[in-house]
C-alpha atoms as a PDB file:
ATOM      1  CA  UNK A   1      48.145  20.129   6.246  1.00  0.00           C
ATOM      2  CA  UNK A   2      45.937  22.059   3.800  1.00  0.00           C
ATOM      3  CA  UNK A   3      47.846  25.005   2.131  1.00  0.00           C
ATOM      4  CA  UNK A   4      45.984  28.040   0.860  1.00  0.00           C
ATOM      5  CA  UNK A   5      46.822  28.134  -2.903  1.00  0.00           C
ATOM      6  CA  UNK A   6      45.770  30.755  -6.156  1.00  0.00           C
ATOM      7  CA  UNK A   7      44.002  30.158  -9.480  1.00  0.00           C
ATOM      8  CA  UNK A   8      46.224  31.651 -12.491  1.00  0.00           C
ATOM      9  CA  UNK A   9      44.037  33.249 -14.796  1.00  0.00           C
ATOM     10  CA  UNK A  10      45.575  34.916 -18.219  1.00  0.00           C
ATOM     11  CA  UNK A  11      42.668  36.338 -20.854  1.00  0.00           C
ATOM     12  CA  UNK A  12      44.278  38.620 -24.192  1.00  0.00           C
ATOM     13  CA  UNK A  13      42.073  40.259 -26.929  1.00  0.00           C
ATOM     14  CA  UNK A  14      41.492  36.542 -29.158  1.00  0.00           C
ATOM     15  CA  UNK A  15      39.680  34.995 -26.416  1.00  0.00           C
ATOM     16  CA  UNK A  16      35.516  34.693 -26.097  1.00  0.00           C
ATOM     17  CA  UNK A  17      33.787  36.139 -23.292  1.00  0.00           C
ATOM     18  CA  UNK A  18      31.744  33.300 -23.045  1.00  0.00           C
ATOM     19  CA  UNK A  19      34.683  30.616 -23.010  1.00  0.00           C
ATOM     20  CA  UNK A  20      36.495  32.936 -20.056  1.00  0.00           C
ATOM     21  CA  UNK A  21      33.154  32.895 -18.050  1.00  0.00           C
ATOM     22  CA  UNK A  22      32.731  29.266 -18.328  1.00  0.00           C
ATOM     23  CA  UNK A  23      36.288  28.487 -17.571  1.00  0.00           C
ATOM     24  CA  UNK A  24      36.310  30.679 -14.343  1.00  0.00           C
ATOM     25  CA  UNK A  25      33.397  29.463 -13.114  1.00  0.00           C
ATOM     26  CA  UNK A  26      34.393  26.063 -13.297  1.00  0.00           C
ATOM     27  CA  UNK A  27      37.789  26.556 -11.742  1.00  0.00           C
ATOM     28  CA  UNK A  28      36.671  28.912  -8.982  1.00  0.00           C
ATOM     29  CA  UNK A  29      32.411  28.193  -8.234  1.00  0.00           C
ATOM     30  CA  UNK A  30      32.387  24.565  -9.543  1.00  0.00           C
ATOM     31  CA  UNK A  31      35.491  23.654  -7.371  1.00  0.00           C
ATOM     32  CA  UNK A  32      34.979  21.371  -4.475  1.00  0.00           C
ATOM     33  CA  UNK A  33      37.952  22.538  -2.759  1.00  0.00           C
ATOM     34  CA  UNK A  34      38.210  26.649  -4.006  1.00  0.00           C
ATOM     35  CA  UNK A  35      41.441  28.617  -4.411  1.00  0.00           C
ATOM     36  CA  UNK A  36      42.377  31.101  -2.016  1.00  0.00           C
ATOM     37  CA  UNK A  37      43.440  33.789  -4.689  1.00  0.00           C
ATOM     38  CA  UNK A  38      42.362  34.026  -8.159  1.00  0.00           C
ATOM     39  CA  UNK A  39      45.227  36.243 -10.120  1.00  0.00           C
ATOM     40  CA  UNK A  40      43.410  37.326 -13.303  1.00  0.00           C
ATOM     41  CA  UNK A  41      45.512  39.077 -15.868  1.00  0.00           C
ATOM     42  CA  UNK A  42      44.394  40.996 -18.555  1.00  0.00           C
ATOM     43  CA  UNK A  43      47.502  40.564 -21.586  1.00  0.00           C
ATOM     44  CA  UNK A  44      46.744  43.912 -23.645  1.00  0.00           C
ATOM     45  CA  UNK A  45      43.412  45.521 -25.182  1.00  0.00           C
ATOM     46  CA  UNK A  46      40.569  43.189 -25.200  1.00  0.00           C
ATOM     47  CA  UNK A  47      36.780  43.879 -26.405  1.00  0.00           C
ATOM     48  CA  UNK A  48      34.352  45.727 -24.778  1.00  0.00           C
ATOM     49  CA  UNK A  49      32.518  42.477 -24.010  1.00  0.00           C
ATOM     50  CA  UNK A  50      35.026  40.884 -22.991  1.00  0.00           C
ATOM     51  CA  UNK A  51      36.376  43.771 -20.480  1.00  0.00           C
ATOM     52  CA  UNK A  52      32.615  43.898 -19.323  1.00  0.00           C
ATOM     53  CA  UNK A  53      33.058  39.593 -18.517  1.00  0.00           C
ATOM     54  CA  UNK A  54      36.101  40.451 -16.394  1.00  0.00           C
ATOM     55  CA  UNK A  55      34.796  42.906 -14.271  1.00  0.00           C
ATOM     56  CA  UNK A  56      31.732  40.984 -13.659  1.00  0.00           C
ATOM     57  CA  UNK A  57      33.118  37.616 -12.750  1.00  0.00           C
ATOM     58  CA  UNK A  58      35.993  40.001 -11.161  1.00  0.00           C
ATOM     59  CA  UNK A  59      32.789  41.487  -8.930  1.00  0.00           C
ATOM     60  CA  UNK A  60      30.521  38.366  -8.721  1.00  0.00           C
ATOM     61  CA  UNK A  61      33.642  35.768  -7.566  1.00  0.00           C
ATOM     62  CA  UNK A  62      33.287  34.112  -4.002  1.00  0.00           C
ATOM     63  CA  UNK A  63      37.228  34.019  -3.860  1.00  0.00           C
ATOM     64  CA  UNK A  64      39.083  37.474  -3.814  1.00  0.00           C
ATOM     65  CA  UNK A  65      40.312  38.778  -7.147  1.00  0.00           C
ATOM     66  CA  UNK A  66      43.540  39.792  -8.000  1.00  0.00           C
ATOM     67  CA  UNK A  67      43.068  41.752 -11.657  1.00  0.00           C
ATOM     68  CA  UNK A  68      45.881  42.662 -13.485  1.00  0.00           C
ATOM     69  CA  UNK A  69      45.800  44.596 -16.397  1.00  0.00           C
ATOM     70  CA  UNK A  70      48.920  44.881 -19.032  1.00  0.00           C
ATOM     71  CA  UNK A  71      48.443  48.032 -21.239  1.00  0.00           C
ATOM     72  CA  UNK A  72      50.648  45.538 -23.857  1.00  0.00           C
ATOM     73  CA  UNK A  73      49.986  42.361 -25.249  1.00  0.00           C
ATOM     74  CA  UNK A  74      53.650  40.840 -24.179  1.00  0.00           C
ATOM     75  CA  UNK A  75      52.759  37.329 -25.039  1.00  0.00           C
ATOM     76  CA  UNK A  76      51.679  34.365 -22.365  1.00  0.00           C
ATOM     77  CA  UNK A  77      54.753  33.755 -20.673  1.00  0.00           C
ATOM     78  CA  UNK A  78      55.497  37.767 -19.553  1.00  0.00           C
ATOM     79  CA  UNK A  79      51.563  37.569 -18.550  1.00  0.00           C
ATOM     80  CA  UNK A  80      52.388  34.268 -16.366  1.00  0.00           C
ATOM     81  CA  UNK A  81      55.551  35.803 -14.698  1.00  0.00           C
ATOM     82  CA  UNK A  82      53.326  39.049 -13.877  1.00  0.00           C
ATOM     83  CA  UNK A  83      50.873  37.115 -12.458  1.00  0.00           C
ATOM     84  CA  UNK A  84      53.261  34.906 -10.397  1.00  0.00           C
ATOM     85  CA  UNK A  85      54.631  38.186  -8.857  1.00  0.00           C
ATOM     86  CA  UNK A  86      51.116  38.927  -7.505  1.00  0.00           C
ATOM     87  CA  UNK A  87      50.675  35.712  -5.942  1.00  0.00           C
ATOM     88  CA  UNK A  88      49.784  35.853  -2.170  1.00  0.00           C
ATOM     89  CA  UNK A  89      50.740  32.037  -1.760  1.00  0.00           C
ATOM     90  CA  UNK A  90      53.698  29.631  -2.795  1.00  0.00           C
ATOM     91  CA  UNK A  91      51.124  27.061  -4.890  1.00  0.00           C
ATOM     92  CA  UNK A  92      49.662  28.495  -7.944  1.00  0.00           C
ATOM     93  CA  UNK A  93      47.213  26.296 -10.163  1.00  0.00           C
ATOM     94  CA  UNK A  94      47.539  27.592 -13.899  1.00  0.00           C
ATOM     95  CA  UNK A  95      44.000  27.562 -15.928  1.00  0.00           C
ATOM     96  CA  UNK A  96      43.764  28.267 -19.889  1.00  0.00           C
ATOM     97  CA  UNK A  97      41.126  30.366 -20.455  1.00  0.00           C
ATOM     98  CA  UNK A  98      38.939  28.428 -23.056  1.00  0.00           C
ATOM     99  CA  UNK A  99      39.320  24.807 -21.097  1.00  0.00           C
ATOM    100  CA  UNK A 100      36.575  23.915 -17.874  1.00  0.00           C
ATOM    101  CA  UNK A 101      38.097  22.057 -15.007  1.00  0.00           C
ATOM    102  CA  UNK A 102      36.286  19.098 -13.064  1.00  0.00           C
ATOM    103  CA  UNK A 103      34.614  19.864 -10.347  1.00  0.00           C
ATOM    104  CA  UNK A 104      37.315  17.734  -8.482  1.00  0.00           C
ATOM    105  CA  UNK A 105      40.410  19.061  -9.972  1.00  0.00           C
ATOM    106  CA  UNK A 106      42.159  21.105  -7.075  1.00  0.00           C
ATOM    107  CA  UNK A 107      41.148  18.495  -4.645  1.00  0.00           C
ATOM    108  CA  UNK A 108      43.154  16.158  -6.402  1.00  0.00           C
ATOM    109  CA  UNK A 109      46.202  18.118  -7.302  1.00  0.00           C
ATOM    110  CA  UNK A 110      47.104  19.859  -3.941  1.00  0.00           C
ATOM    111  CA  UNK A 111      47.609  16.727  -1.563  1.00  0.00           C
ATOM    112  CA  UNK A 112      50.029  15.587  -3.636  1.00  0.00           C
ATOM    113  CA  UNK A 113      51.844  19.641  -3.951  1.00  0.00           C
ATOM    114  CA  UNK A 114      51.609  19.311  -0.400  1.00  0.00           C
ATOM    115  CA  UNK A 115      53.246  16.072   0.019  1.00  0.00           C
ATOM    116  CA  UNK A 116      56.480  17.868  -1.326  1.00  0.00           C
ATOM    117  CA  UNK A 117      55.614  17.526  -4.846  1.00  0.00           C
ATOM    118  CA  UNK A 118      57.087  21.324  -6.840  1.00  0.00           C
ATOM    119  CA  UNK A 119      54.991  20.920 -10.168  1.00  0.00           C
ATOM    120  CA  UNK A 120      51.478  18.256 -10.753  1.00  0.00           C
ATOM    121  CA  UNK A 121      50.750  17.989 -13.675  1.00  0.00           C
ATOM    122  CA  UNK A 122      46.901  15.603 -15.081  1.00  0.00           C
ATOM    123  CA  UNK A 123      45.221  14.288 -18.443  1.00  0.00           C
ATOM    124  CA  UNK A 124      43.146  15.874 -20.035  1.00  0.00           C
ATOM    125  CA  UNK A 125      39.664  15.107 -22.400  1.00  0.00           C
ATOM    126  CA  UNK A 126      39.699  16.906 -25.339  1.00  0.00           C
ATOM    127  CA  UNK A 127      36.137  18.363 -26.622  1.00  0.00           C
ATOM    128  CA  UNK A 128      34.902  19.995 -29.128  1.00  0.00           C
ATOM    129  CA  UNK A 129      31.349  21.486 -29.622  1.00  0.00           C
ATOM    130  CA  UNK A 130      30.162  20.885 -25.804  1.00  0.00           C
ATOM    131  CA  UNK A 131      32.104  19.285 -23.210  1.00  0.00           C
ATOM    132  CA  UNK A 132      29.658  15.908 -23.960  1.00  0.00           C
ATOM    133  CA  UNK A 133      30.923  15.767 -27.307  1.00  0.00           C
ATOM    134  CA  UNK A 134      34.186  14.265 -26.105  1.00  0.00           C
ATOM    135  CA  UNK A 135      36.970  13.474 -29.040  1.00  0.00           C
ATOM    136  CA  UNK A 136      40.107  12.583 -27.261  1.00  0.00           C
ATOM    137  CA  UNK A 137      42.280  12.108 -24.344  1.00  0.00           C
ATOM    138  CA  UNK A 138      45.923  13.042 -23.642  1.00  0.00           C
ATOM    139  CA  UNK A 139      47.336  11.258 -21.092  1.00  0.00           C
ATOM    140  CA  UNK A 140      50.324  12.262 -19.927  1.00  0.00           C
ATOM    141  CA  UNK A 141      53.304  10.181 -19.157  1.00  0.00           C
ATOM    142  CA  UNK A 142      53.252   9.560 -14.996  1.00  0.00           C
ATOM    143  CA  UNK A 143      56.305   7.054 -14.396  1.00  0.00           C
ATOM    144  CA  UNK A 144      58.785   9.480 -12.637  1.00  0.00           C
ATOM    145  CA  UNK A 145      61.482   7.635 -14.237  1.00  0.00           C
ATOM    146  CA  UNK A 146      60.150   8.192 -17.675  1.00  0.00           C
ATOM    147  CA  UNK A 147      59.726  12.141 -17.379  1.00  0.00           C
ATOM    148  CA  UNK A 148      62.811  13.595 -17.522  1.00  0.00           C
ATOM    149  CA  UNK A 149      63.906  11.004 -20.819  1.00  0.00           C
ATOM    150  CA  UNK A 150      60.297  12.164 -22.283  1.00  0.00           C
ATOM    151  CA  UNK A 151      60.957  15.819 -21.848  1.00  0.00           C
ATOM    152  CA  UNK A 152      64.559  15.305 -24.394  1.00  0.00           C
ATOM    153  CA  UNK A 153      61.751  15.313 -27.466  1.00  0.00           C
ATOM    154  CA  UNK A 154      58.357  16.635 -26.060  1.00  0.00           C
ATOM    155  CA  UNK A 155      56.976  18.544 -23.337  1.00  0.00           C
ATOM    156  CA  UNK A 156      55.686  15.750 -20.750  1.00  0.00           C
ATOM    157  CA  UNK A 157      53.143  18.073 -18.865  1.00  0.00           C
ATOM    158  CA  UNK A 158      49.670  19.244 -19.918  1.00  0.00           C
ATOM    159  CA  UNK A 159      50.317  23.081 -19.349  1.00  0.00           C
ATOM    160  CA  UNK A 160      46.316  23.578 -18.711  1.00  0.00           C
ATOM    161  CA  UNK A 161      46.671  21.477 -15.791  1.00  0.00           C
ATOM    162  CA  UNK A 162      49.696  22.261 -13.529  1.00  0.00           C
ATOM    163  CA  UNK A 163      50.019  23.154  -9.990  1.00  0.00           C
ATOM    164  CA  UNK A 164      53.364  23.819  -8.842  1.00  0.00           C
ATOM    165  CA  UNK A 165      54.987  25.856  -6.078  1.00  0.00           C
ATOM    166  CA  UNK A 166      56.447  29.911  -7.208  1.00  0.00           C
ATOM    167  CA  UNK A 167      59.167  29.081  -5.311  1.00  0.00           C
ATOM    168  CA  UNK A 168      59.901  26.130  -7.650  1.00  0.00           C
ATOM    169  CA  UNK A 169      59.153  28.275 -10.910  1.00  0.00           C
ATOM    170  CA  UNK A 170      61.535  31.426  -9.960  1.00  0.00           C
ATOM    171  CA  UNK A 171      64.272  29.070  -8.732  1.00  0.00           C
ATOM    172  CA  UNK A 172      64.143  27.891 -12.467  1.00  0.00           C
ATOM    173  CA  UNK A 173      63.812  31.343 -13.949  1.00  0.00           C
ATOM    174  CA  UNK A 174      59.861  31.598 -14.390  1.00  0.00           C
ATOM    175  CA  UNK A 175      58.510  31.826 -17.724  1.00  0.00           C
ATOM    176  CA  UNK A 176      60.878  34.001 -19.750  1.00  0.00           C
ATOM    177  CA  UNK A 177      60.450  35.246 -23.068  1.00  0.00           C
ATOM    178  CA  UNK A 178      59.957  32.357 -25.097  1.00  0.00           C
ATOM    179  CA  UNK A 179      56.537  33.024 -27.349  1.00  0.00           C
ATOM    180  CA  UNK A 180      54.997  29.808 -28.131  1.00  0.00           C
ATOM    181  CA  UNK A 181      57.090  27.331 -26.042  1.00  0.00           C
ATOM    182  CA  UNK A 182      57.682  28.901 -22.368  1.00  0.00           C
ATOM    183  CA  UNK A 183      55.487  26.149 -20.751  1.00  0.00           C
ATOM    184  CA  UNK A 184      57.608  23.694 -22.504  1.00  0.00           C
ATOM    185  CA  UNK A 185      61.456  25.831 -21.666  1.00  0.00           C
ATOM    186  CA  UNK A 186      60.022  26.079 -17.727  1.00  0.00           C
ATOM    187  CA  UNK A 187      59.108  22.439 -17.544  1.00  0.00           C
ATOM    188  CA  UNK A 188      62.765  21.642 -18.794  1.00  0.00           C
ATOM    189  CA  UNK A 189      64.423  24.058 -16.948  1.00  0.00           C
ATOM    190  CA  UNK A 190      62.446  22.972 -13.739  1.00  0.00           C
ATOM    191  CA  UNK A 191      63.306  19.468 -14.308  1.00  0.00           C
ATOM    192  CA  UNK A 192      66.817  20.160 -15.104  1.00  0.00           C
ATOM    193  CA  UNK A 193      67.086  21.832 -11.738  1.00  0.00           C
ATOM    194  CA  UNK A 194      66.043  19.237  -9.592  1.00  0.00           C
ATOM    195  CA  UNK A 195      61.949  19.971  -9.218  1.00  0.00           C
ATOM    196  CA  UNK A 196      60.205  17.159  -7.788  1.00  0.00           C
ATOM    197  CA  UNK A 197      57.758  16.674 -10.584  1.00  0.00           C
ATOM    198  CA  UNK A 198      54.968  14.281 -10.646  1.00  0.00           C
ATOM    199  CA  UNK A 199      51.821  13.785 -13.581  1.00  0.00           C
ATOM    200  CA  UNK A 200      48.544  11.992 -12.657  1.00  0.00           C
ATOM    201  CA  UNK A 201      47.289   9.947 -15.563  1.00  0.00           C
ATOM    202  CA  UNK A 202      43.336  11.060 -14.326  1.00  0.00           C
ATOM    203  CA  UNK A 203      42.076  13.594 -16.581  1.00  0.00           C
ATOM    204  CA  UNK A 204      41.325  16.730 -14.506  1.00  0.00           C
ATOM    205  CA  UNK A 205      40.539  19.117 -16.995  1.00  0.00           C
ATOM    206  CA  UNK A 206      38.053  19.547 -20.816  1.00  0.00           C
ATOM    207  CA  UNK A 207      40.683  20.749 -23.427  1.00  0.00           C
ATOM    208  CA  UNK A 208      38.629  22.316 -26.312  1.00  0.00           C
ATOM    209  CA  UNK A 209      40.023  21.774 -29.615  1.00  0.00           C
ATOM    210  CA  UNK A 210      37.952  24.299 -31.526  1.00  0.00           C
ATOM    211  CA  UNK A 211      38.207  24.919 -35.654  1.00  0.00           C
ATOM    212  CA  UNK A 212      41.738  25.402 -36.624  1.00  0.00           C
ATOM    213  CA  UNK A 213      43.546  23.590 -34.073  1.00  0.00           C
ATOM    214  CA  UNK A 214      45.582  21.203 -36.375  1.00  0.00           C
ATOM    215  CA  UNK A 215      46.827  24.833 -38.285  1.00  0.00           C
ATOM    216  CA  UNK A 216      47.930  26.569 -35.333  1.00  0.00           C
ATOM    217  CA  UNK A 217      50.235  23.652 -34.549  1.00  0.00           C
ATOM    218  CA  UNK A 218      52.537  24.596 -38.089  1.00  0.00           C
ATOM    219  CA  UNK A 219      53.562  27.426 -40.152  1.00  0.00           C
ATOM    220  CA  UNK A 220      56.947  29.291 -40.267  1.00  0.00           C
ATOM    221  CA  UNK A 221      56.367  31.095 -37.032  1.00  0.00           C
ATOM    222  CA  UNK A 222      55.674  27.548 -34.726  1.00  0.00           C
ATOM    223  CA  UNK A 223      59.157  26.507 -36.475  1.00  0.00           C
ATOM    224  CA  UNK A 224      60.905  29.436 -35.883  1.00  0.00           C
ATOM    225  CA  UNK A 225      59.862  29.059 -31.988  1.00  0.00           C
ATOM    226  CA  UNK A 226      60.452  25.269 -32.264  1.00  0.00           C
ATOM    227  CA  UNK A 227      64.115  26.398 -33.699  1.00  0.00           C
ATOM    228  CA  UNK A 228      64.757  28.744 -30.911  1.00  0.00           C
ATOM    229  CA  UNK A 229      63.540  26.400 -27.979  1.00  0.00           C
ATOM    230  CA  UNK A 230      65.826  23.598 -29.169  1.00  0.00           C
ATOM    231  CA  UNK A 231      68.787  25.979 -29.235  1.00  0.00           C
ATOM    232  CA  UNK A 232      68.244  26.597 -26.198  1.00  0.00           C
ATOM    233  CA  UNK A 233      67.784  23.475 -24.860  1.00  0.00           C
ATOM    234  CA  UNK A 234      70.721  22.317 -26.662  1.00  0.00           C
ATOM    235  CA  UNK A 235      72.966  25.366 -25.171  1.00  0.00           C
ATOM    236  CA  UNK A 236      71.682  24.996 -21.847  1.00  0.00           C
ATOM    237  CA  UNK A 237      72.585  21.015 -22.445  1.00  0.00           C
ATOM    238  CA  UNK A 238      69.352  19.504 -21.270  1.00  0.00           C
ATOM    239  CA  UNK A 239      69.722  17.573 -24.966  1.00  0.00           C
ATOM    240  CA  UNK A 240      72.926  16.072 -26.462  1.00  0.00           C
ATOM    241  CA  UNK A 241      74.119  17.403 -29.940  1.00  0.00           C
ATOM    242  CA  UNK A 242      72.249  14.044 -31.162  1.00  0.00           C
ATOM    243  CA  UNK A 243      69.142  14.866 -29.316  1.00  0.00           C
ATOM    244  CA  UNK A 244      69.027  18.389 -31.113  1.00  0.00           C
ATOM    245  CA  UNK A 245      69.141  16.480 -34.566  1.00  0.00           C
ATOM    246  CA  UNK A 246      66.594  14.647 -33.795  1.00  0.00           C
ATOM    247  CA  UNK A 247      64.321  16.957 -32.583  1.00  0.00           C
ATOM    248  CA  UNK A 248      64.826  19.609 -35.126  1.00  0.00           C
ATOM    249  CA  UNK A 249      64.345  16.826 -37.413  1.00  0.00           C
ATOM    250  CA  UNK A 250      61.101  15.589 -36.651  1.00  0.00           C
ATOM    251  CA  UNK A 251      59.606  18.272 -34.299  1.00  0.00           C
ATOM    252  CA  UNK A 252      60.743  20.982 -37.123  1.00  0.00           C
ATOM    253  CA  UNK A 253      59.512  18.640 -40.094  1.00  0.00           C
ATOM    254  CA  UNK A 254      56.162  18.339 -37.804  1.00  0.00           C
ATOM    255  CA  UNK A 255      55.922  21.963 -38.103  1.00  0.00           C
ATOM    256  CA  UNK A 256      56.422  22.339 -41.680  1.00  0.00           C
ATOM    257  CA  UNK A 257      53.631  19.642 -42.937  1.00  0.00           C
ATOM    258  CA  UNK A 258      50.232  20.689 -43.754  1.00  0.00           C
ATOM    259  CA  UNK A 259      47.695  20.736 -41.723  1.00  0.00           C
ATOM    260  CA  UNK A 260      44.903  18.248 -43.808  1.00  0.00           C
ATOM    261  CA  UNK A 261      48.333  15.702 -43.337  1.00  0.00           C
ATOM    262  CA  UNK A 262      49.539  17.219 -39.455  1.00  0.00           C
ATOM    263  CA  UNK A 263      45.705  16.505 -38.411  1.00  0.00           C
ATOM    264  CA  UNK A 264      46.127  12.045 -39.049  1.00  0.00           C
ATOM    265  CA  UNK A 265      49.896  12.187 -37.702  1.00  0.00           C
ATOM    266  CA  UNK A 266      48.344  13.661 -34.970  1.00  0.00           C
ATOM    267  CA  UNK A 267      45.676  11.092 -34.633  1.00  0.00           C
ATOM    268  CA  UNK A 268      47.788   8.083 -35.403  1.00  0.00           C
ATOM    269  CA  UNK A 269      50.914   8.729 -33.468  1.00  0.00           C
ATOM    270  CA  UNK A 270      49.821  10.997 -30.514  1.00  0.00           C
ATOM    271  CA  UNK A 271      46.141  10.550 -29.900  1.00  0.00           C
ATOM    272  CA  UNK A 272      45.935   7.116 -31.243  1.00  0.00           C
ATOM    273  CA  UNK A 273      42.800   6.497 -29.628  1.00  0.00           C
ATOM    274  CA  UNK A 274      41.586  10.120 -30.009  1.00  0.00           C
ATOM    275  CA  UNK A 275      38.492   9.221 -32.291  1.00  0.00           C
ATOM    276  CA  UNK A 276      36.544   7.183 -29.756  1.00  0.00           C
ATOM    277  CA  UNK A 277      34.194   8.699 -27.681  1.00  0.00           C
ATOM    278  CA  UNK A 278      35.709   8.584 -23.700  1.00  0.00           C
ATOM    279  CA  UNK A 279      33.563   8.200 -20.881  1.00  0.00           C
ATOM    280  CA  UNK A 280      33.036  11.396 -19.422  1.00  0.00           C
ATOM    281  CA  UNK A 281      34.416  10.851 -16.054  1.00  0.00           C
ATOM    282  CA  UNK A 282      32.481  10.644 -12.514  1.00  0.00           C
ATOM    283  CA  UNK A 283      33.015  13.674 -10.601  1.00  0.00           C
ATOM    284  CA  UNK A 284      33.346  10.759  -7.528  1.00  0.00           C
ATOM    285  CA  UNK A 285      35.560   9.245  -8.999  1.00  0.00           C
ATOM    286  CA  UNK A 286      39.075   8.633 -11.420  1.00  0.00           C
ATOM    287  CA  UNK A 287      38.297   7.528 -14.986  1.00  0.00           C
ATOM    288  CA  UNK A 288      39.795   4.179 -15.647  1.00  0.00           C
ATOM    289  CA  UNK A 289      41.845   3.104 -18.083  1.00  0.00           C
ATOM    290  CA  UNK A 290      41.628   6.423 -20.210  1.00  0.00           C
ATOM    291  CA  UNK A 291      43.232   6.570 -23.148  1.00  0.00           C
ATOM    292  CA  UNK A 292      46.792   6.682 -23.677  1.00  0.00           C
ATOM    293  CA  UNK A 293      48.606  10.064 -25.817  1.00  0.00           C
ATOM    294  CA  UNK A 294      50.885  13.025 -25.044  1.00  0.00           C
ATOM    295  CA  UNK A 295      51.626  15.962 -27.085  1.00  0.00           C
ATOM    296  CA  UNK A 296      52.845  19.309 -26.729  1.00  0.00           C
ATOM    297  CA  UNK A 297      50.288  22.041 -25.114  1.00  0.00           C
ATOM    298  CA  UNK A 298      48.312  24.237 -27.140  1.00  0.00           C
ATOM    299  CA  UNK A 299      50.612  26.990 -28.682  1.00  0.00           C
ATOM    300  CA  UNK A 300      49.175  30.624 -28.032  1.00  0.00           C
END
């Protein structure tokens, strides 16, 4: 049985108007089967432009519009659990908002919520001048076995893609204050808890890896959150003592290399296919064989 469902929508001052349009639109218009609710929240000041964007896609959408505006920037994860507390329905689809979803994303996604799944997660094709100029894939890992041992070192969902049920998300805590890594601390807390959690290997959504991607990914403040999260991963004993080492080790020492080296690790040991051009897929159909790579979502 079909469940009404919302769209998750968080915007704060750095993003383009034109990026937020696009990525609406294609989540909400484009959508061959629409969300009931779109829940668009507003974290802190933004431009004039921008505020002028919101209010007309808030206006123009052929959903209803939830807007939410935070007089503070809080950070994404305070955004995400104010956003989740003005959802009318139990499933909730998250959206970044500089990525476009396929046309066939929710239509996907939601059978499989609604055959008791609690989180879906998809690949993703990375892009970077025009959604045609296609330079990766990340392809998550999708044996239900191999999840919860994947999650000990990285995050094993693509945050831009996730459906999963509130209910799900609260019972785990939501979000939480964890800047940089809350996607990653819900997934393992969610997981930890029992969450029936399932990936699909199809890419569902266009990442955009814009001009300093490879730099946001390091620097002292990514290792300071990278710190914190395995603390408390480590105190809340999702990962061993060993585990920890490990992590802080090469997670931590990922965080401190520079980016003209961080962008070939990157290439060679998480999209090692990245560089070839993927088929764009059919919105009829699943793409096949797409190529293989995980990696943590994009830190905001």
């Amino acid at each position: 049985m079909a469940e009404p469902f919302a769209l998750l929508l968080t915007v704060y001052g750095g993003d383009r108007a034109d990026h937020v349009r696009e990525a609406f639109r294609s989540a909400v218009d484009a959508q061959t089967r629409r969300p009931d609710q779109v829940i668009l929240v507003q974290d802190g000041p933004v431009s004039a432009e921008l505020a002028g964007c919101l209010a007309e896609l808030t206006k123009e959408s052929p959903v209803p519009v939830t807007f939410l505006p935070l007089e503070h920037n809080g950070g994404l994860g305070l955004a995400l659990d104010a956003g989740l507390a003005a959802s009318r329905y139990d499933v909730v689809a998250r959206m970044d908002a500089d990525d476009i979803a396929m046309p066939r994303r929710f239509a996907v996604q939601l059978p499989v919520i609604e055959r008791g799944a609690d989180l879906v997660g998809a690949g993703m094709l990375e892009f970077g001048a025009g959604r045609e100029d296609i330079v990766g894939s990340r392809t998550p890992v999708s044996d239900p076995g191999h999840i919860a041992r994947y999650a000990r070192l990285h995050d094993p969902f693509n945050h831009p893609t996730i459906v999963y049920r509130r209910t799900a998300v609260l019972a785990a805590g939501g979000y939480g204050d964890m800047p940089l890594m809350e996607d990653y601390w819900l997934f393992a807390r969610m997981i930890a808890s029992g969450a029936e959690v399932v990936n699909l290997p199809e890419p569902l959504v266009y990442y955009r890896v814009g001009e300093g991607a490879y730099e946001r990914r390091g620097g002292l403040v990514l290792l300071r959150a990278e710190l914190r999260l395995q603390r408390e991963l480590l105190r809340s004993g999702f990962t061993t003592p060993a585990q920890y080492l490990r992590n802080v080790s090469v997670r931590g020492g990922y965080r401190l290399t520079p980016a003209w080296i961080r962008r070939p690790l990157y290439r060679r040991f998480v999209a090692p296919r990245g560089e070839r051009r993927a088929r764009i897929p059919s919105v009829e159909s699943p793409v096949e064989n797409p190529t293989s790579s995980v990696e943590e979502t994009r830190e905001r």
